[in-house]
C-alpha atoms as a PDB file:
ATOM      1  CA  UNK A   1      20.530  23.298  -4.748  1.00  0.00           C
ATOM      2  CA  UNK A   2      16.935  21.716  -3.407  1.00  0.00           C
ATOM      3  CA  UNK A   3      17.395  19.291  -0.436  1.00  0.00           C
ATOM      4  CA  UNK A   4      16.474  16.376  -3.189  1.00  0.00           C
ATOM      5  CA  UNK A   5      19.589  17.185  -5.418  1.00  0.00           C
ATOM      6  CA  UNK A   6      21.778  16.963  -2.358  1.00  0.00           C
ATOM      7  CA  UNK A   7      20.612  14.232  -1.239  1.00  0.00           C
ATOM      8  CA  UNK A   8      21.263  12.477  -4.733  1.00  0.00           C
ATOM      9  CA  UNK A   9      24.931  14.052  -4.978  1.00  0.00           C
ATOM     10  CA  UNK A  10      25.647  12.410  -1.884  1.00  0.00           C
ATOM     11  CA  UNK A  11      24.097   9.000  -2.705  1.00  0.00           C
ATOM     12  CA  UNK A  12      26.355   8.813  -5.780  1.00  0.00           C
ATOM     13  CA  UNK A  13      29.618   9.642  -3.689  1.00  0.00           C
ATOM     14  CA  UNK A  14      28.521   7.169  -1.181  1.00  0.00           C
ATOM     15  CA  UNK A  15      27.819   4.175  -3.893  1.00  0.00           C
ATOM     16  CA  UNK A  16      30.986   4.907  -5.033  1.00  0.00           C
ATOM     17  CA  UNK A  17      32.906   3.867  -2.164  1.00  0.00           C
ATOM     18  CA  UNK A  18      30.605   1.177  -1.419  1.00  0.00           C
ATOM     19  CA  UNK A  19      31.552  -0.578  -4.616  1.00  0.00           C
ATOM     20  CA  UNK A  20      34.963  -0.272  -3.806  1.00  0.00           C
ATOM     21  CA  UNK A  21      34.377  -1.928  -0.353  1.00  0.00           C
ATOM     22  CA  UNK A  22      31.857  -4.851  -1.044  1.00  0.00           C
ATOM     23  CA  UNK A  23      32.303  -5.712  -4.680  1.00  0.00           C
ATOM     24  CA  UNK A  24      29.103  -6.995  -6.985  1.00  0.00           C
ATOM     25  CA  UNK A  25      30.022 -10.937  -6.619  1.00  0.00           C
ATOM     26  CA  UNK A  26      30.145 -10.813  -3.068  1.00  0.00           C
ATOM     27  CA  UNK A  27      26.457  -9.511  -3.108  1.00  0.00           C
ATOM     28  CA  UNK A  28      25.461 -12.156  -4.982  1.00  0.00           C
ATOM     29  CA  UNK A  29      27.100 -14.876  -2.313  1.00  0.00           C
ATOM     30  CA  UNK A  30      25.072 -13.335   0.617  1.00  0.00           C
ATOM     31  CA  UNK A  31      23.256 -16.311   2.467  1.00  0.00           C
ATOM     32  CA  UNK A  32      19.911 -14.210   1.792  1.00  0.00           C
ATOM     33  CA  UNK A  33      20.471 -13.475  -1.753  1.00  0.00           C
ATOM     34  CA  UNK A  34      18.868 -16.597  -3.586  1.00  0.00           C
ATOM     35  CA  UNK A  35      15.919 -16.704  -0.801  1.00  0.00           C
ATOM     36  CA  UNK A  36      12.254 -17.385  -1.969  1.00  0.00           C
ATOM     37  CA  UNK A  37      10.340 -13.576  -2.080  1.00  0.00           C
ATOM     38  CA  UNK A  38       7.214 -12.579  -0.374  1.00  0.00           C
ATOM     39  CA  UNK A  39       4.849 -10.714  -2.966  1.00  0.00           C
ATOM     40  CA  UNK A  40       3.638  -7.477  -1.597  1.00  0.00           C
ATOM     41  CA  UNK A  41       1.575  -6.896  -4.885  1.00  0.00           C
ATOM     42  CA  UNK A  42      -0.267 -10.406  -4.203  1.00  0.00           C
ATOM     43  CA  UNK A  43      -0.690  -9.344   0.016  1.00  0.00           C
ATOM     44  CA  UNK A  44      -2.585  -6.042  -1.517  1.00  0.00           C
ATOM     45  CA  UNK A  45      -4.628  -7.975  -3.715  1.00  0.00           C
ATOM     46  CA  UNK A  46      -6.106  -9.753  -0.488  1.00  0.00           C
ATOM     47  CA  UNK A  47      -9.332  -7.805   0.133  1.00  0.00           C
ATOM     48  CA  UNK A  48      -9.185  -8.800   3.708  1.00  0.00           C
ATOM     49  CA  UNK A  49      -6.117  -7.342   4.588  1.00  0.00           C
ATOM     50  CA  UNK A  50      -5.473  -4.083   6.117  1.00  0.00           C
ATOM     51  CA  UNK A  51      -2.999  -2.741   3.411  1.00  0.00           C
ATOM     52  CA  UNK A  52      -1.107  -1.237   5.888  1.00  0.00           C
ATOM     53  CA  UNK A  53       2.620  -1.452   5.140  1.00  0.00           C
ATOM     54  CA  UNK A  54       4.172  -0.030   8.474  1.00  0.00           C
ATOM     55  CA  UNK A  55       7.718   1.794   8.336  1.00  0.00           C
ATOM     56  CA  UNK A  56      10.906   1.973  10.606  1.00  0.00           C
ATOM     57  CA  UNK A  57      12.574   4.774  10.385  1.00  0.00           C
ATOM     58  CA  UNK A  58      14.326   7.164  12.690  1.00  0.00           C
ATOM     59  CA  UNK A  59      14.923  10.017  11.218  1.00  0.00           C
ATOM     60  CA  UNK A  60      14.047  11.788   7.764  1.00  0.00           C
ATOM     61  CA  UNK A  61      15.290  15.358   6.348  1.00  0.00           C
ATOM     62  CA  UNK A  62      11.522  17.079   6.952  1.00  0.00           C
ATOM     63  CA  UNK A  63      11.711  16.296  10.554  1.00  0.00           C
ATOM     64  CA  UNK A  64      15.195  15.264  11.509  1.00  0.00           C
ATOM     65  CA  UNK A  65      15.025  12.738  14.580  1.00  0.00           C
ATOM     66  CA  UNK A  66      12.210  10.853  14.649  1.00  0.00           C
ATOM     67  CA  UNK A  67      12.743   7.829  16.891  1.00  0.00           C
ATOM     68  CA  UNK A  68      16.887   7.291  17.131  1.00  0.00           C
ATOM     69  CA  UNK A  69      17.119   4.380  19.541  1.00  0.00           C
ATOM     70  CA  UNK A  70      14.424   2.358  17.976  1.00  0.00           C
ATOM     71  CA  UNK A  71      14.637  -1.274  17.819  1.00  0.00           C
ATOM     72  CA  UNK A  72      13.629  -2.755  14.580  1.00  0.00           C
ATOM     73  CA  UNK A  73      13.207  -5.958  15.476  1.00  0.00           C
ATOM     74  CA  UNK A  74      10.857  -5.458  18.078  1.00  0.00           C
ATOM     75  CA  UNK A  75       9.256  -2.765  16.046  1.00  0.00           C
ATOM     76  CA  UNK A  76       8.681  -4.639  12.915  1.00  0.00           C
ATOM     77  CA  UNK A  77       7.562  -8.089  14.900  1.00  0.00           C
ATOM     78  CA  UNK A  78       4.906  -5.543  16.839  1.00  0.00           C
ATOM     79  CA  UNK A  79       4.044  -4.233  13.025  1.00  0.00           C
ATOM     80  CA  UNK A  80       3.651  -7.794  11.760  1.00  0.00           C
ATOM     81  CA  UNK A  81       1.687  -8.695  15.170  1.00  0.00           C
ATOM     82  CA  UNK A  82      -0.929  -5.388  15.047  1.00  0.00           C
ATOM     83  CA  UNK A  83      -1.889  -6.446  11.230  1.00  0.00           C
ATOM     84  CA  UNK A  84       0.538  -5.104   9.239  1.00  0.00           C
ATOM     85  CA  UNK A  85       0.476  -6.531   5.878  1.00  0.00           C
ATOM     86  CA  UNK A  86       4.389  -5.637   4.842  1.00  0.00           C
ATOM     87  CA  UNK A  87       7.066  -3.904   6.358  1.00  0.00           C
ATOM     88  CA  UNK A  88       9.469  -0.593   5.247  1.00  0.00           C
ATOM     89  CA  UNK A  89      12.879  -0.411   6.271  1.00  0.00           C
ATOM     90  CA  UNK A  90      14.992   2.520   5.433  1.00  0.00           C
ATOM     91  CA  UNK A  91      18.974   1.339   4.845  1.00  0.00           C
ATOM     92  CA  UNK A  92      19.811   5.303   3.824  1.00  0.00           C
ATOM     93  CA  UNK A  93      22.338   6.489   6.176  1.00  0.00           C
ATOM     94  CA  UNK A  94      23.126   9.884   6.032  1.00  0.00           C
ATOM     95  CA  UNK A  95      19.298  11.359   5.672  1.00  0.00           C
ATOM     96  CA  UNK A  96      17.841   8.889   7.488  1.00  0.00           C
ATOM     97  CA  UNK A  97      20.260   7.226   9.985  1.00  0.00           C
ATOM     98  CA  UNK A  98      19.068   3.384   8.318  1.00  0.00           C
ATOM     99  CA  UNK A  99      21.379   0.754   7.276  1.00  0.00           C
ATOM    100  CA  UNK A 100      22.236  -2.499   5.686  1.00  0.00           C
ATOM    101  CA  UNK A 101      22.145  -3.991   9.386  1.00  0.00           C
ATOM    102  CA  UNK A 102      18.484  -2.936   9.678  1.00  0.00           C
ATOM    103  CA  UNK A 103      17.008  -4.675   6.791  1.00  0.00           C
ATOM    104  CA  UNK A 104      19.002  -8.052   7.627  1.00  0.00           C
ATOM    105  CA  UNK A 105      17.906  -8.163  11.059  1.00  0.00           C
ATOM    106  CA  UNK A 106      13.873  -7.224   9.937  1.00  0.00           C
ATOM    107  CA  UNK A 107      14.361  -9.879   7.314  1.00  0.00           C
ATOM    108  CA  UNK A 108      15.481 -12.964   9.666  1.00  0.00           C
ATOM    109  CA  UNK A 109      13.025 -11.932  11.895  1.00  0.00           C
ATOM    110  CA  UNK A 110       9.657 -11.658   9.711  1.00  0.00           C
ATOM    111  CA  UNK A 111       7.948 -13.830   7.129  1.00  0.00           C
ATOM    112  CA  UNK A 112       6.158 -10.794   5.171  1.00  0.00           C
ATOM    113  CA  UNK A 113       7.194  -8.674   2.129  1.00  0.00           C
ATOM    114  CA  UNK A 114       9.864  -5.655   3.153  1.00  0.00           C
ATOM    115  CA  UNK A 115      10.144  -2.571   0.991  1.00  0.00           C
ATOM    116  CA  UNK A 116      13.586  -1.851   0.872  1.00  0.00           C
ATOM    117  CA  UNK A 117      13.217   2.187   0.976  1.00  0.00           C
ATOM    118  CA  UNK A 118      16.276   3.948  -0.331  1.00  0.00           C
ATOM    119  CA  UNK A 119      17.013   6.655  -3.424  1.00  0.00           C
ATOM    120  CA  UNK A 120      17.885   4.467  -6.077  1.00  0.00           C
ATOM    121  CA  UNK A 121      19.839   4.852  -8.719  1.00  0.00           C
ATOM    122  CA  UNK A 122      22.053   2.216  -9.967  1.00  0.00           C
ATOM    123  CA  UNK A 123      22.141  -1.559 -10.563  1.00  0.00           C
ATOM    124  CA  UNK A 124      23.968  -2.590  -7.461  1.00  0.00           C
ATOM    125  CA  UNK A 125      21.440  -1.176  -5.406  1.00  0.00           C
ATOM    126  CA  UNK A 126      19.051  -3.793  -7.007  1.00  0.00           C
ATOM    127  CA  UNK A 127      21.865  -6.407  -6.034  1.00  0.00           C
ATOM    128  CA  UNK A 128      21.674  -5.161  -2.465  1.00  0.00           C
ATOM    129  CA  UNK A 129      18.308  -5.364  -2.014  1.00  0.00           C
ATOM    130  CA  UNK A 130      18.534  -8.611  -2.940  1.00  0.00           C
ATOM    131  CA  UNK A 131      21.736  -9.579  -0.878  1.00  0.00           C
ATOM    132  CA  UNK A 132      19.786  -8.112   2.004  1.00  0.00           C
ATOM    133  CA  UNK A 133      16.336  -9.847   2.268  1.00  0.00           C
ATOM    134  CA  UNK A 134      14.129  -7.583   0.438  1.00  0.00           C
ATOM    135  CA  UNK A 135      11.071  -8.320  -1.500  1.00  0.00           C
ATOM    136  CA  UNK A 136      10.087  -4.888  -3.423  1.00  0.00           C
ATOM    137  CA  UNK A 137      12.396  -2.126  -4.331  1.00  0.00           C
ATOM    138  CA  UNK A 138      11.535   1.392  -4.292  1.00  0.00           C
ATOM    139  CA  UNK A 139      12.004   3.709  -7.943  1.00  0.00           C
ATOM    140  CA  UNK A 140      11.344   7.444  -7.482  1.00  0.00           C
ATOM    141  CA  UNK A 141      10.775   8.668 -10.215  1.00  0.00           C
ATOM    142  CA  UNK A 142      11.687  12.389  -9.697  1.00  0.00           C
ATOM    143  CA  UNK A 143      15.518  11.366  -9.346  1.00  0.00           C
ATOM    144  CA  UNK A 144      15.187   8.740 -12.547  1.00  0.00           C
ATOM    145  CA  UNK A 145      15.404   9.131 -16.459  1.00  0.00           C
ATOM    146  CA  UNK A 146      12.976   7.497 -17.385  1.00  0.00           C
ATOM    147  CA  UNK A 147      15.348   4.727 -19.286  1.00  0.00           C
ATOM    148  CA  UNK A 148      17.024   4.249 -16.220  1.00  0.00           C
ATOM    149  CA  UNK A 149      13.154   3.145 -14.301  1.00  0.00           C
ATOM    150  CA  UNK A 150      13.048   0.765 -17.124  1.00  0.00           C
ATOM    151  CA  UNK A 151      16.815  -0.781 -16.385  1.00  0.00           C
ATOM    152  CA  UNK A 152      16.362  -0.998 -12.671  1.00  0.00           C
ATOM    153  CA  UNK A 153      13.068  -2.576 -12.904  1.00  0.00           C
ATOM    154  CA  UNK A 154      13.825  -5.121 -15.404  1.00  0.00           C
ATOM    155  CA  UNK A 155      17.125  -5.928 -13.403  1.00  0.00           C
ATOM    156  CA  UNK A 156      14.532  -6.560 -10.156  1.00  0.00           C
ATOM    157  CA  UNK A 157      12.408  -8.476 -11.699  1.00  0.00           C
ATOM    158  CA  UNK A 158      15.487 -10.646 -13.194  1.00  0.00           C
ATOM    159  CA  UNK A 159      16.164 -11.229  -9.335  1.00  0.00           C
ATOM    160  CA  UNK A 160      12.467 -11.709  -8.311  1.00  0.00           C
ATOM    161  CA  UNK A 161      12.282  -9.131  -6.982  1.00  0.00           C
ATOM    162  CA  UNK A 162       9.044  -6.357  -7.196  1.00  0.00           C
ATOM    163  CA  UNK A 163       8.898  -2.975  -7.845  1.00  0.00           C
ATOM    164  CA  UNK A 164       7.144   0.594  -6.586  1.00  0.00           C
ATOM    165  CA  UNK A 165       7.426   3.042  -8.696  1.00  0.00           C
ATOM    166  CA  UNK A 166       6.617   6.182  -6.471  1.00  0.00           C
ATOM    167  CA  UNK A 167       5.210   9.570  -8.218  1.00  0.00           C
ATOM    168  CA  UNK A 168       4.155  12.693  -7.122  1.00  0.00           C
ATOM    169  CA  UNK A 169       2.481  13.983 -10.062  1.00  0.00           C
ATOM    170  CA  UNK A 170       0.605  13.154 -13.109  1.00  0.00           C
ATOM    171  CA  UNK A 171       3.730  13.823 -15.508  1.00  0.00           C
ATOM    172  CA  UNK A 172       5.400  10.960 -14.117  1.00  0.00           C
ATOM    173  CA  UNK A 173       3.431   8.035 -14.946  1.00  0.00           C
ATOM    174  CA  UNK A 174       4.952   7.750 -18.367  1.00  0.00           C
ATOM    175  CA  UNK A 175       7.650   6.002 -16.259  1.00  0.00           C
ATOM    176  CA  UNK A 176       5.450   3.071 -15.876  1.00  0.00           C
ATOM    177  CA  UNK A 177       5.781  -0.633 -18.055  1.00  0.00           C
ATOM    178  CA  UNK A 178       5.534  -4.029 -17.628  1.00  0.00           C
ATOM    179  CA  UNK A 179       7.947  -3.967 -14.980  1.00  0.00           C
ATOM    180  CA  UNK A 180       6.401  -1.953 -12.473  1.00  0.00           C
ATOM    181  CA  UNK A 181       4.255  -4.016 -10.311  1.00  0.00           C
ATOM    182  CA  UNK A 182       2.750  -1.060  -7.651  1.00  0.00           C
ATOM    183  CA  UNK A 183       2.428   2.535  -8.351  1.00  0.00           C
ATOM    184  CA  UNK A 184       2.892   4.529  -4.820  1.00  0.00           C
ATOM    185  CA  UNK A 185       1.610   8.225  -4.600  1.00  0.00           C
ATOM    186  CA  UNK A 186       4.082  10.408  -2.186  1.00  0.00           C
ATOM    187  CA  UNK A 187       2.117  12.601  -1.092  1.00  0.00           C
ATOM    188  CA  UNK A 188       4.951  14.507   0.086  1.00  0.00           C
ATOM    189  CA  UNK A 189       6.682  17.043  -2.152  1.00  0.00           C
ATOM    190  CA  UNK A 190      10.676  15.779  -1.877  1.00  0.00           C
ATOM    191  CA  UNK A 191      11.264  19.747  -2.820  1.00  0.00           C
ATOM    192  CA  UNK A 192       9.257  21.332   0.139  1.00  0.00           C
ATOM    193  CA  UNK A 193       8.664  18.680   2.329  1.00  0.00           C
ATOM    194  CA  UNK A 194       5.195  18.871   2.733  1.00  0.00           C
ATOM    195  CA  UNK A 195       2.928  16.490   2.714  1.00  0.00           C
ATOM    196  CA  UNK A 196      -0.720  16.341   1.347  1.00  0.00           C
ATOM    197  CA  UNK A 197      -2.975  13.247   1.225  1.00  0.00           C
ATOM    198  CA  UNK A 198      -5.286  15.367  -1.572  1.00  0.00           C
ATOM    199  CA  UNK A 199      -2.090  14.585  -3.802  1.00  0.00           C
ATOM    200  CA  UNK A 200      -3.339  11.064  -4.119  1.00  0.00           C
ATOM    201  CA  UNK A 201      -6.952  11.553  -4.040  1.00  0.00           C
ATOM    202  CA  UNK A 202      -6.088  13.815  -7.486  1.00  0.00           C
ATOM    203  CA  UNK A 203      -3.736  11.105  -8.716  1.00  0.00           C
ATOM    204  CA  UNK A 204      -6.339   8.157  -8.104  1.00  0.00           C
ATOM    205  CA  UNK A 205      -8.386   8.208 -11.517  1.00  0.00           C
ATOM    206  CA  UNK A 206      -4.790   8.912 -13.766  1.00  0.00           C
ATOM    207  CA  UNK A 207      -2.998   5.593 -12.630  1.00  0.00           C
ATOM    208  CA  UNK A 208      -4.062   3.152 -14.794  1.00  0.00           C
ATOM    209  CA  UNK A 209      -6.458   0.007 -13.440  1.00  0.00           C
ATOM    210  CA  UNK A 210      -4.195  -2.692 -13.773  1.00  0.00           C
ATOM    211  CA  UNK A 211      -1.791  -1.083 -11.372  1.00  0.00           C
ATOM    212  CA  UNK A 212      -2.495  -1.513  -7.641  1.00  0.00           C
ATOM    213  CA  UNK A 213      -1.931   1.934  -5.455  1.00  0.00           C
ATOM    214  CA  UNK A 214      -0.800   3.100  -3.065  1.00  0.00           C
ATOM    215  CA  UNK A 215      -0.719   5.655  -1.144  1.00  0.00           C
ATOM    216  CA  UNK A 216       2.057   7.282   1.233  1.00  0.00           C
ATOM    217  CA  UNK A 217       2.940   9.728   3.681  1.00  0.00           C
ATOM    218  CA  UNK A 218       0.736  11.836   5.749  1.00  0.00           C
ATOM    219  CA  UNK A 219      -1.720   9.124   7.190  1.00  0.00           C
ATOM    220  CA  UNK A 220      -2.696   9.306  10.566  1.00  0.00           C
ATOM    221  CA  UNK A 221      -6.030   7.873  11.002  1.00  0.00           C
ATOM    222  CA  UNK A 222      -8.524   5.698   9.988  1.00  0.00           C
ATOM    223  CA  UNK A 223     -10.717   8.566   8.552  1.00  0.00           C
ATOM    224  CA  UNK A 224      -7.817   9.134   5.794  1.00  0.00           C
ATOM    225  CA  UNK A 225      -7.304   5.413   4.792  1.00  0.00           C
ATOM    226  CA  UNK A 226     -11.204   5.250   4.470  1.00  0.00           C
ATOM    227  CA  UNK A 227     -11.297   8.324   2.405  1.00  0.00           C
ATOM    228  CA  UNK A 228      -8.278   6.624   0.159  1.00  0.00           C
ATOM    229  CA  UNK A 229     -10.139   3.153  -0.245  1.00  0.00           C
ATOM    230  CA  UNK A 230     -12.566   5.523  -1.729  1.00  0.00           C
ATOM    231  CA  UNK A 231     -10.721   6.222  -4.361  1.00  0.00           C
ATOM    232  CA  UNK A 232      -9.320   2.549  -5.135  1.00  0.00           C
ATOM    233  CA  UNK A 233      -5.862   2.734  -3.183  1.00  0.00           C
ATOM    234  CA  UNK A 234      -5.326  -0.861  -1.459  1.00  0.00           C
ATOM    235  CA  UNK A 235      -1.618  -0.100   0.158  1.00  0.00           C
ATOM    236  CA  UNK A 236      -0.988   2.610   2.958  1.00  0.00           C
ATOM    237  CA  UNK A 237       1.974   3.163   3.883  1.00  0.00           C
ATOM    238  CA  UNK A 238       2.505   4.773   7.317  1.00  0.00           C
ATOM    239  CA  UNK A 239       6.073   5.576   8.932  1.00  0.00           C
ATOM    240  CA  UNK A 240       6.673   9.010  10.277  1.00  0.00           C
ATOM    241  CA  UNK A 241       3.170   9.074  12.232  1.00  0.00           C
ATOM    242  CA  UNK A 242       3.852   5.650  13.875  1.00  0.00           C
ATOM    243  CA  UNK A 243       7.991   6.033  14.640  1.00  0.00           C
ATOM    244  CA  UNK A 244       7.290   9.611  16.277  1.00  0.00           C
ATOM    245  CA  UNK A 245       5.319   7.658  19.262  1.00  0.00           C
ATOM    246  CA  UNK A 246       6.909   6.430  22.365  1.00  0.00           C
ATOM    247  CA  UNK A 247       5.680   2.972  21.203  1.00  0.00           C
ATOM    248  CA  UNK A 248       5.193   2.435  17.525  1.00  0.00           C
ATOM    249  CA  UNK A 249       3.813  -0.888  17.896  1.00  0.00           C
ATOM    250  CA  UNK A 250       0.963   0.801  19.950  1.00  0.00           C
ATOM    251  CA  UNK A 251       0.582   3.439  17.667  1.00  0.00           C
ATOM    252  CA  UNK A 252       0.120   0.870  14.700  1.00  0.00           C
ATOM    253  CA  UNK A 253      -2.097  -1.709  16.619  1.00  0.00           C
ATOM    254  CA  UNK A 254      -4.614   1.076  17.886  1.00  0.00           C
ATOM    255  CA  UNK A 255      -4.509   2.562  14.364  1.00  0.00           C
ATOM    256  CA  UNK A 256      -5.501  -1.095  12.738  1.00  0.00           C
ATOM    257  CA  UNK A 257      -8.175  -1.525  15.245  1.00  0.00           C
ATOM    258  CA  UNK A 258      -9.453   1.607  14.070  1.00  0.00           C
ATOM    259  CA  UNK A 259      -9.650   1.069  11.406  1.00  0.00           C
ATOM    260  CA  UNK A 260     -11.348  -2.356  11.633  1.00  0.00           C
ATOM    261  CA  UNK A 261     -13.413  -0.940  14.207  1.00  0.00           C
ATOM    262  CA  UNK A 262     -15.185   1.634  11.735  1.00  0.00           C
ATOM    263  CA  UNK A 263     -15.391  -0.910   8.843  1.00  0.00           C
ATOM    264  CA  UNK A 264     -17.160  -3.225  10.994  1.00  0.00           C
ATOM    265  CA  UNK A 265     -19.634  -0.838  12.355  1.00  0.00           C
ATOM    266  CA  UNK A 266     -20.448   0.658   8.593  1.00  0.00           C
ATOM    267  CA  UNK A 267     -20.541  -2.341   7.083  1.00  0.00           C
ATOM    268  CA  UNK A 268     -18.168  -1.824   4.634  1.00  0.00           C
ATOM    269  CA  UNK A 269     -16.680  -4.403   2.604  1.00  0.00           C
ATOM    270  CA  UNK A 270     -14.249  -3.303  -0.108  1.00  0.00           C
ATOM    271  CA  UNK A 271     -14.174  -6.389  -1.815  1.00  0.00           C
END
């Protein structure tokens, strides 16, 4: 069984139990749960902005720890602070030590979109995501039917909430409708692990132009995210490369600076 399957096994064993302990209605009473949404789709649309959506994370199944006594409230304010446009927060628990705790406390603290970043695969995840503060749920769709994309996605946007629909090849955007709001390109294979930012660069002219892009996983430097505007991709999402530093707030500022830094001295304007 591939590392993806696993993962997916255990997810539905785990939402099982959840259910049991925090039923649907008491979701829908959390304090957070009827709260006015930040649009990541409309932040993107900003020319001006960096399009950097910075993620907390500490650990993941390619590397195992990453960063296990991070702070995500400092880490996400320092995000926010160096230029980040939105913020990631992993709640998975078992693959990569996040929780429901994480994206509360990242939510009370910052006035920006949050991906909530989990493997979804049911409708009270949706209800979760809401309960918790996020703006934007993640769909993969190598772990979804595609009937199940189109549930999940009309049940977010129900909620106000928006949704990524994350693909790793070209086969996969026949998931996409009028529900999807961002298409994300992983350009990590969830089979092998490995990551390739050429995965997106192939993807960029098959994603249709009403869709904004992004573009995740194995971004490091401002060469890459040049490379990617390129190509039309407005969102970059960065996690592993900035958790794995001693300071990921660092890591992200100098990053952003960068980035600005080679903009401004070629001129560029993606507008």
């Amino acid at each position: 069984m591939d590392i993806l399957k696993t993962i997916i096994a255990d997810k539905r064993q785990e939402l099982k139990l959840q259910k049991q302990r925090v039923p649907m209605a008491s979701l829908e009473d959390s304090f957070l749960f009827n709260r006015k949404t930040f649009s990541l789709r409309d932040r993107l649309a900003d020319s001006s902005a960096t399009g950097i959506i910075a993620e907390f994370k500490r650990k993941s199944p390619s590397r195992g720890l990453i960063n296990e006594k991070a702070d995500p409230v400092k880490i996400s304010k320092g995000y926010v602070q160096a230029g980040a446009i939105g913020l990631s927060v992993l709640t998975d628990t078992r693959y990569f030590a996040g929780n429901r705790e994480d994206l509360v406390r990242v939510r009370e603290t910052n006035q920006c979109p949050i991906l909530r970043k989990d493997f979804m695969i049911d409708e009270y995840q949706v209800l979760e995501a809401r309960a918790w503060g996020a703006d934007v749920i993640l769909l993969i769709a190598a772990v979804l039917e595609k009937d199940m994309v189109r549930d999940l996605s009309a049940m977010a946007h129900s909620l106000g909430l928006e949704v990524l629909l994350e693909i790793h090849q070209e086969s996969e955007l026949d998931f996409l409708d009028e529900n999807i709001d961002l298409v994300g390109v992983n350009n990590r294979d969830l089979k092998r692990m490995v990551a390739d930012v050429n995965t997106s660069i192939a993807l960029s002219e098959k994603i249709p132009a009403d869709f904004l892009k992004i573009s995740e996983s194995g971004i490091s430097d401002p060469g890459t995210i040049l490379k990617l505007k390129e190509y039309e991709y407005r969102g970059f999402l960065i996690g592993e490369y900035f958790m794995q530093h001693d300071d990921p707030v660092k890591a992200c500022r100098e990053l952003i600076e960068g980035l600005q830094n080679v903009e401004n001295n070629h001129g560029i304007n993606w507008i």
